[in-house]
N, C-alpha and C. Protein backbone atom coordinates (compact mmCIF):
# COMPACT_ATOMS: atom_id res chain seq x y z
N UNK A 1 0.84 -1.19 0.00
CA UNK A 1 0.00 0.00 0.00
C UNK A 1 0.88 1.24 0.00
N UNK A 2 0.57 2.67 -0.70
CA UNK A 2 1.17 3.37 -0.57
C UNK A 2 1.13 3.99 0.28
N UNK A 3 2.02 4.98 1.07
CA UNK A 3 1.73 6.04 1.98
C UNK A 3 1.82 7.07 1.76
N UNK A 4 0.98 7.85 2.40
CA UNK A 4 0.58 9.18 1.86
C UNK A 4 0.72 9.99 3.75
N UNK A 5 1.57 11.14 3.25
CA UNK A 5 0.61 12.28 4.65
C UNK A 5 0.19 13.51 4.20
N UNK A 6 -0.18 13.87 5.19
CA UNK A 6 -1.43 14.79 5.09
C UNK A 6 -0.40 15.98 6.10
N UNK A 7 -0.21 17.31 5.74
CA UNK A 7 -0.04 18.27 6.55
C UNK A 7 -0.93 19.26 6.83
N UNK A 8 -1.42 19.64 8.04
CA UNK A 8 -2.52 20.70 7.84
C UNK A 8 -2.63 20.74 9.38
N UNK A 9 -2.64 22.26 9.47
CA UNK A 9 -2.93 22.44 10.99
C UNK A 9 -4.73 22.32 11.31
N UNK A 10 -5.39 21.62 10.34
CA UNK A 10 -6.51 21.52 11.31
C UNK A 10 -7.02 19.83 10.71
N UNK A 11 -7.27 19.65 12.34
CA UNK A 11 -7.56 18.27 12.55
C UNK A 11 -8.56 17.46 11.84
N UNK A 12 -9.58 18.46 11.56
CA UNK A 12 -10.60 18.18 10.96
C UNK A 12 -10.72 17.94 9.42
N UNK A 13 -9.71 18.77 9.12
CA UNK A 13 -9.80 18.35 7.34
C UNK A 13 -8.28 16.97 7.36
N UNK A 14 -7.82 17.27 8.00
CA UNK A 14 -7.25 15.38 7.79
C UNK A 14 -7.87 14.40 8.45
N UNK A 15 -8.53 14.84 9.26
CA UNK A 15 -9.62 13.20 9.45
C UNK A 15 -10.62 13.01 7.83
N UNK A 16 -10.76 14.18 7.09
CA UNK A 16 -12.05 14.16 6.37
C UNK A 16 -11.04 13.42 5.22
N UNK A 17 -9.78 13.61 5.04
CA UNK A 17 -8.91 13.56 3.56
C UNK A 17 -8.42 11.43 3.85
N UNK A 18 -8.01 12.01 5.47
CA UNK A 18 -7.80 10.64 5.71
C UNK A 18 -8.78 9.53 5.56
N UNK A 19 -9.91 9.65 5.81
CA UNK A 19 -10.73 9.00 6.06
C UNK A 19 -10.98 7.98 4.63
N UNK A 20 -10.96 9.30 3.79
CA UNK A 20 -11.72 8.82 2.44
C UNK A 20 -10.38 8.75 1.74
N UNK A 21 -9.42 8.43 1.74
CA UNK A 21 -8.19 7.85 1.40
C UNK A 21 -7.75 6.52 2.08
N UNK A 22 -8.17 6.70 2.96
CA UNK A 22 -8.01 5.12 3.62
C UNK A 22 -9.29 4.01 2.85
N UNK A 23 -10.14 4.68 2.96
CA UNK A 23 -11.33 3.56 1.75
C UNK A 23 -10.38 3.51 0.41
N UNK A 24 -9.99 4.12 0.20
CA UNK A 24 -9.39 4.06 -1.45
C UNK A 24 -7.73 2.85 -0.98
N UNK A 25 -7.34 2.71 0.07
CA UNK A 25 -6.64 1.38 0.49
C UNK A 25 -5.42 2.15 0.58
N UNK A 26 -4.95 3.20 1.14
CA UNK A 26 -4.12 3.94 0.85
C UNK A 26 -3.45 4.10 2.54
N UNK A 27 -2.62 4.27 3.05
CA UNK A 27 -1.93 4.11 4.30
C UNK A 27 -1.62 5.82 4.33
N UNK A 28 -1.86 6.18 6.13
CA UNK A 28 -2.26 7.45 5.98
C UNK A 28 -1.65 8.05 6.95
N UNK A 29 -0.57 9.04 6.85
CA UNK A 29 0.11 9.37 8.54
C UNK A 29 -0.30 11.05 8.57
N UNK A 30 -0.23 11.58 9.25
CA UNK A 30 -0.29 13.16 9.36
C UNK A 30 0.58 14.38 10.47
N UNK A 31 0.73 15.44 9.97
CA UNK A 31 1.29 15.98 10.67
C UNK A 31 0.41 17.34 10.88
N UNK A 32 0.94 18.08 11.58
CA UNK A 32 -0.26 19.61 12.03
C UNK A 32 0.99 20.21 12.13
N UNK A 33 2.15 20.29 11.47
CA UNK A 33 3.07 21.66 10.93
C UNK A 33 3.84 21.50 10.37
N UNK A 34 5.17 22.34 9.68
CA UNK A 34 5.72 21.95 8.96
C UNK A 34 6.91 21.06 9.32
N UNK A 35 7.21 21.48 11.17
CA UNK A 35 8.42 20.94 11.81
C UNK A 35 8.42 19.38 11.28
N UNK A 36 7.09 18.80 11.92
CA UNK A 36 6.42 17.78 11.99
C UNK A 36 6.67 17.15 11.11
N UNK A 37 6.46 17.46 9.95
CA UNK A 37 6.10 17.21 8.79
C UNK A 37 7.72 16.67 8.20
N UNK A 38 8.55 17.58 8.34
CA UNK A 38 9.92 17.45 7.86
C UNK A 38 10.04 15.96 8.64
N UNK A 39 10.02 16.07 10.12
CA UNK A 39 10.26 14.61 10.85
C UNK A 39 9.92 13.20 10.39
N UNK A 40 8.65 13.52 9.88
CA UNK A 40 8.09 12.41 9.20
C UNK A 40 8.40 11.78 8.17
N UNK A 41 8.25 12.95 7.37
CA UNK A 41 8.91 12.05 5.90
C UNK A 41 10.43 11.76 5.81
N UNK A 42 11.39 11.67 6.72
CA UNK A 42 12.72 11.39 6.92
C UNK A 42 12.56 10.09 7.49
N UNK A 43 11.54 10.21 8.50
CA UNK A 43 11.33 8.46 8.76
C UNK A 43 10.27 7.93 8.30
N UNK A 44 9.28 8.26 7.61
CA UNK A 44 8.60 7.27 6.93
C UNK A 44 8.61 7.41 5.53
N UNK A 45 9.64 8.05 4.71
CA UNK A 45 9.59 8.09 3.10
C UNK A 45 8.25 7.89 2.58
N UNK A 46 7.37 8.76 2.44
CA UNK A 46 5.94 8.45 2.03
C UNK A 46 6.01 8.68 0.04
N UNK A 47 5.16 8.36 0.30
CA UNK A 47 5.04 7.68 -1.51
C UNK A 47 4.74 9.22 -1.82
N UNK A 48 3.15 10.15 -1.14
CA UNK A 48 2.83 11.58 -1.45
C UNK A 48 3.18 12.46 -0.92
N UNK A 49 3.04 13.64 -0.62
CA UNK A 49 2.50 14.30 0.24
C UNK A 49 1.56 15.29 -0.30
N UNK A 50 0.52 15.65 1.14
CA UNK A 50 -0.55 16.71 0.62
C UNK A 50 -0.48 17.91 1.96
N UNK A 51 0.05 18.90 1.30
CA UNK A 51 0.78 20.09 1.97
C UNK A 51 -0.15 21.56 2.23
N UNK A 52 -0.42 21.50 3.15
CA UNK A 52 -1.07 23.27 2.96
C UNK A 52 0.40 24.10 3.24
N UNK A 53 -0.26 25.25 2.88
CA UNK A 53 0.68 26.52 3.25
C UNK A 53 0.80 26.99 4.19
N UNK A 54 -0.39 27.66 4.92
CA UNK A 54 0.05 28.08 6.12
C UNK A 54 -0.51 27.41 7.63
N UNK A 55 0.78 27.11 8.36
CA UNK A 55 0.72 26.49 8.98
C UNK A 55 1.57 27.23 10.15
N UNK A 56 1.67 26.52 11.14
CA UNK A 56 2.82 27.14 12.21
C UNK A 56 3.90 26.39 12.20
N UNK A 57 4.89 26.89 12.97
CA UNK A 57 6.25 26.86 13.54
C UNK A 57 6.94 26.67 11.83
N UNK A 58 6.45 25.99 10.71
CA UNK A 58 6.90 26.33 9.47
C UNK A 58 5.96 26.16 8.50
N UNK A 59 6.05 27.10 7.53
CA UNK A 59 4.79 27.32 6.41
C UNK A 59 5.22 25.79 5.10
N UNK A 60 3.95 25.70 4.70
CA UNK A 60 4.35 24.90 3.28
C UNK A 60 5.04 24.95 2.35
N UNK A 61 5.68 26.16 2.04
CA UNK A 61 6.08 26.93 0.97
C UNK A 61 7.94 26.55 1.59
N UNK A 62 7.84 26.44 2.87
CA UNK A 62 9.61 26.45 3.26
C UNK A 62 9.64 25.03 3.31
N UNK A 63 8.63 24.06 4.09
CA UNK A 63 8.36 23.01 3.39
C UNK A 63 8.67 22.15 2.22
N UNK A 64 8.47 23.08 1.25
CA UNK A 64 8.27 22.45 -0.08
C UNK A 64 10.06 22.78 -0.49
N UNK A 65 10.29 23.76 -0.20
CA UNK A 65 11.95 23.94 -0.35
C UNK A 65 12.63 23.43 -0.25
N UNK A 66 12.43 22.67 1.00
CA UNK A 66 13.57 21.96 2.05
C UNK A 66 13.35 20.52 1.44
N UNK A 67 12.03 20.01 1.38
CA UNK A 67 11.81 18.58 0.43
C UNK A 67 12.48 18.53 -1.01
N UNK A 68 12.23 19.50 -1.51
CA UNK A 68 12.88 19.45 -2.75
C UNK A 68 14.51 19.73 -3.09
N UNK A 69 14.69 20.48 -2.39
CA UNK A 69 16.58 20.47 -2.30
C UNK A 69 17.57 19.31 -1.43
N UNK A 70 16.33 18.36 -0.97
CA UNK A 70 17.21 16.92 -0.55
C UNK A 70 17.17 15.63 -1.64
N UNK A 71 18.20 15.21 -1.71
CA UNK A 71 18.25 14.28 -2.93
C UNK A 71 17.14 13.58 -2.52
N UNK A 72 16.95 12.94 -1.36
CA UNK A 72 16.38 11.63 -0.76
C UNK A 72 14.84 12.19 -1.01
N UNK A 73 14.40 13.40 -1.17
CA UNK A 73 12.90 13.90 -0.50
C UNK A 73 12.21 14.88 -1.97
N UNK A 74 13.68 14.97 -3.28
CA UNK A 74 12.87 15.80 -4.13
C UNK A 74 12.16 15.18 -5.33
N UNK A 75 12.04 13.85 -5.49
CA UNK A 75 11.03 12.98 -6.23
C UNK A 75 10.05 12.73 -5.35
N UNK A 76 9.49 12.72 -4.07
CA UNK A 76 8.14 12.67 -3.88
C UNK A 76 7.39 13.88 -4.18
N UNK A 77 6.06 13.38 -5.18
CA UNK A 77 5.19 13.95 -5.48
C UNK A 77 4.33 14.69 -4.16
N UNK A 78 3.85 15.82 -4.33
CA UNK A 78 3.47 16.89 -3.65
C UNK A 78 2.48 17.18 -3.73
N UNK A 79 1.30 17.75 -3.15
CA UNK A 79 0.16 18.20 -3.46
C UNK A 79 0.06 19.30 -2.78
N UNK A 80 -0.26 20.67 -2.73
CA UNK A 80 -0.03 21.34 -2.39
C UNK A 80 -1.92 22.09 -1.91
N UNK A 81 -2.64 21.82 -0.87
CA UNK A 81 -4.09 22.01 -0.35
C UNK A 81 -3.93 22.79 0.33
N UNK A 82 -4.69 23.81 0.05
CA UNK A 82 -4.61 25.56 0.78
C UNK A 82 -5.83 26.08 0.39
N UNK A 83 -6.21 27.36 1.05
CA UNK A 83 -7.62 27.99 0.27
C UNK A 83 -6.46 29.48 0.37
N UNK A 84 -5.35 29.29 0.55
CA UNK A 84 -4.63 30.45 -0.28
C UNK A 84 -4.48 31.05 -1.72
N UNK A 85 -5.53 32.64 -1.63
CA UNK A 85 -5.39 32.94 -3.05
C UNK A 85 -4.06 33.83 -3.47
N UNK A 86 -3.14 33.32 -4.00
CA UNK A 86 -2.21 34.22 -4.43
C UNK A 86 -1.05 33.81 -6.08
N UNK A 87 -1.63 34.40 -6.63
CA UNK A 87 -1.79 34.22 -8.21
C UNK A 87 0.42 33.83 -8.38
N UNK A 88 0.95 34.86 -7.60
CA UNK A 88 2.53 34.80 -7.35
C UNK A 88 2.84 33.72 -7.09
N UNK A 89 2.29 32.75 -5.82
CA UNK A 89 2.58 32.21 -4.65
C UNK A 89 2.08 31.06 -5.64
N UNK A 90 1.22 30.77 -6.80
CA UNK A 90 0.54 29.29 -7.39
C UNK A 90 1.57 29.62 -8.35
N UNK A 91 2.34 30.91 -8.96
CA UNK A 91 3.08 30.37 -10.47
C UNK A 91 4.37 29.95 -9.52
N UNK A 92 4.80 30.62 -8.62
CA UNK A 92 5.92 29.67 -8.26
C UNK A 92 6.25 28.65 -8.11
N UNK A 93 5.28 28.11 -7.04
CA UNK A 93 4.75 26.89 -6.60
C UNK A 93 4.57 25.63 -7.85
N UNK A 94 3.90 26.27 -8.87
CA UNK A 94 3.64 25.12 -10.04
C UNK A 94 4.81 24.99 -10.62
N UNK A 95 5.96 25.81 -10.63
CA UNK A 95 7.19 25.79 -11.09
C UNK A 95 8.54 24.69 -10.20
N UNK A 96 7.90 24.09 -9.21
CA UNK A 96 8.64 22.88 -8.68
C UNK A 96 8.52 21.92 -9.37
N UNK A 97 9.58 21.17 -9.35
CA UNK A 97 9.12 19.58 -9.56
C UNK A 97 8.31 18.68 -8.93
N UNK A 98 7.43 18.12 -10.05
CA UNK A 98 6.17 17.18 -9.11
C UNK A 98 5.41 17.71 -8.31
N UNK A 99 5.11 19.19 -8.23
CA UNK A 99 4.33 19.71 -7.97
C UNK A 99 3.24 20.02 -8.42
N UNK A 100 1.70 19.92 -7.71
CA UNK A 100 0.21 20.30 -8.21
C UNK A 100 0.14 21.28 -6.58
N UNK A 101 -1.10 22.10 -7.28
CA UNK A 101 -1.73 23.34 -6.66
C UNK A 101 -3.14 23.06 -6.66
N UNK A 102 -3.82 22.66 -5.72
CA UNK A 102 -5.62 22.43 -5.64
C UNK A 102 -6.03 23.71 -4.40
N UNK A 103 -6.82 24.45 -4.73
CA UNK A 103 -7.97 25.39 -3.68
C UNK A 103 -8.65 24.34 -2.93
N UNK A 104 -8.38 24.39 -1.77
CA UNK A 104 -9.53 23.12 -1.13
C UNK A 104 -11.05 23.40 -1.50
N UNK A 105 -11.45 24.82 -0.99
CA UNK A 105 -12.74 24.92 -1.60
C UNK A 105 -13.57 24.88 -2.75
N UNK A 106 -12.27 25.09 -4.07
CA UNK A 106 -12.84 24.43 -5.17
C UNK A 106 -12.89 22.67 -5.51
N UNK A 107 -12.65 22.53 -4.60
CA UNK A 107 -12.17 20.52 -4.80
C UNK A 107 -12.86 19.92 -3.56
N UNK A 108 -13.50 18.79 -4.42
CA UNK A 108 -14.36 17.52 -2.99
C UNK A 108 -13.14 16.34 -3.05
N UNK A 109 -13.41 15.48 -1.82
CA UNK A 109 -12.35 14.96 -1.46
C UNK A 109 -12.23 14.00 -2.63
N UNK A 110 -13.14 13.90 -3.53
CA UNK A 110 -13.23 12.95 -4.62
C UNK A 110 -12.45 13.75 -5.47
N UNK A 111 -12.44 14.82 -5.72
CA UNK A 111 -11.11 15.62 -6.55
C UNK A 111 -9.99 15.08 -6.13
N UNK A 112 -9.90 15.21 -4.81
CA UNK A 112 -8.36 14.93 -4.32
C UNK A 112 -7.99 13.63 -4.31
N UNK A 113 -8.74 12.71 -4.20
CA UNK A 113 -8.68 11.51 -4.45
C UNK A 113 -8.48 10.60 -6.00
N UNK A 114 -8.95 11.72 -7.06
CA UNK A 114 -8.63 11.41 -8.36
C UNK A 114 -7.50 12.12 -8.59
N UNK A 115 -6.37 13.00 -7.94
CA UNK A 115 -5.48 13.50 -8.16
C UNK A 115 -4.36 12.87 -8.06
N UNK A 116 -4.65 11.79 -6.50
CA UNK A 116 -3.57 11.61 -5.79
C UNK A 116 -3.38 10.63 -6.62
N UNK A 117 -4.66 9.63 -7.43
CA UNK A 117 -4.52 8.59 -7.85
C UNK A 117 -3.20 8.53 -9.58
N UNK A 118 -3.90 9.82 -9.84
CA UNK A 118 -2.82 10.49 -11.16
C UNK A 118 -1.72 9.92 -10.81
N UNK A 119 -0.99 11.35 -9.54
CA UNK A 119 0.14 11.74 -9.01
C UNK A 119 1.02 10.00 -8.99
N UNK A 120 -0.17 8.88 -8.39
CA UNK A 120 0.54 7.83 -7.64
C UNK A 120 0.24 6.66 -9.14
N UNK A 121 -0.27 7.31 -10.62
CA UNK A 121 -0.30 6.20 -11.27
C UNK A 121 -1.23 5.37 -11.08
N UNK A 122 -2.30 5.14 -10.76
CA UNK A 122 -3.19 4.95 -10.31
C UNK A 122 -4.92 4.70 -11.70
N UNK A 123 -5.13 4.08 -12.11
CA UNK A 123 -6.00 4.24 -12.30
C UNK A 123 -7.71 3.46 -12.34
N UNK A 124 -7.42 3.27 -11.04
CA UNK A 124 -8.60 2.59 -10.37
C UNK A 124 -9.79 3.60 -10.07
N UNK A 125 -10.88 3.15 -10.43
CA UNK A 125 -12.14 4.33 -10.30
C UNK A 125 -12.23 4.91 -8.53
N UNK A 126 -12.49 5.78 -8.56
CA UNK A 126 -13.15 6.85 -7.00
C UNK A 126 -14.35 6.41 -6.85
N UNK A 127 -14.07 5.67 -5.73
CA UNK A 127 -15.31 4.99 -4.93
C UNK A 127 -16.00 6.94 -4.58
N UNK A 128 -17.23 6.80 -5.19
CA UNK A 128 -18.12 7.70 -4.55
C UNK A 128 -19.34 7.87 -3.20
């Protein structure tokens, strides 16, 4: 199974992402910042990640830096879930490697769930 985490300082939208990623058979860890987050994927090499931006003690965006300038951490695919609008902050951002940009509020978890499936090669239908 692959593993996937989830970064997001609120609890509630990774129980909702987790939840309905775990039906799709998918192994699911999470973090609530960016410290966190760095910790994790050093010891559990996850297959995704799905990243908001702002967060505490470190944002997504320094996040996404620090993953990508380590040999070991800059081929995992990224997802980048925010309801941050900033037109600067998405052309940069889309300008990483293996990087995608989703608005949470424009996307149901069935969006994100047909994304991750892309991202991971995947093309088994979204249980609705």
């Amino acid at each position: 199974m692959k593993k996937i985490l989830i970064v997001d300082d609120e609890p509630l939208v990774i129980k909702a992402i987790s939840d309905k990623l775990n039906r799709e058979n998918y192994t699911i860890d999470s973090a609530l910042d960016g410290e966190e987050a760095l910790l994790k994927v050093g010891r559990e090499k996850p297959d995704l990640i799905l990243l908001d931006i702002v967060m505490p003690k470190l944002d997504g965006i320094s996040v996404l830096k620090k993953l990508k300038g380590q040999e070991e951490t800059k081929d995992i695919p990224v997802i980048i879930l925010t309801n941050l609008y900033d037109d600067k902050k998405i052309e940069e951002l889309l300008k990483v490697n293996n990087t995608e940009y989703l608005i949470k509020v424009e996307h149901s978890l069935n969006d994100i769930v047909k994304r991750v499936n892309e991202k991971l090669n995947y093309n088994e239908p979204v249980q609705l």
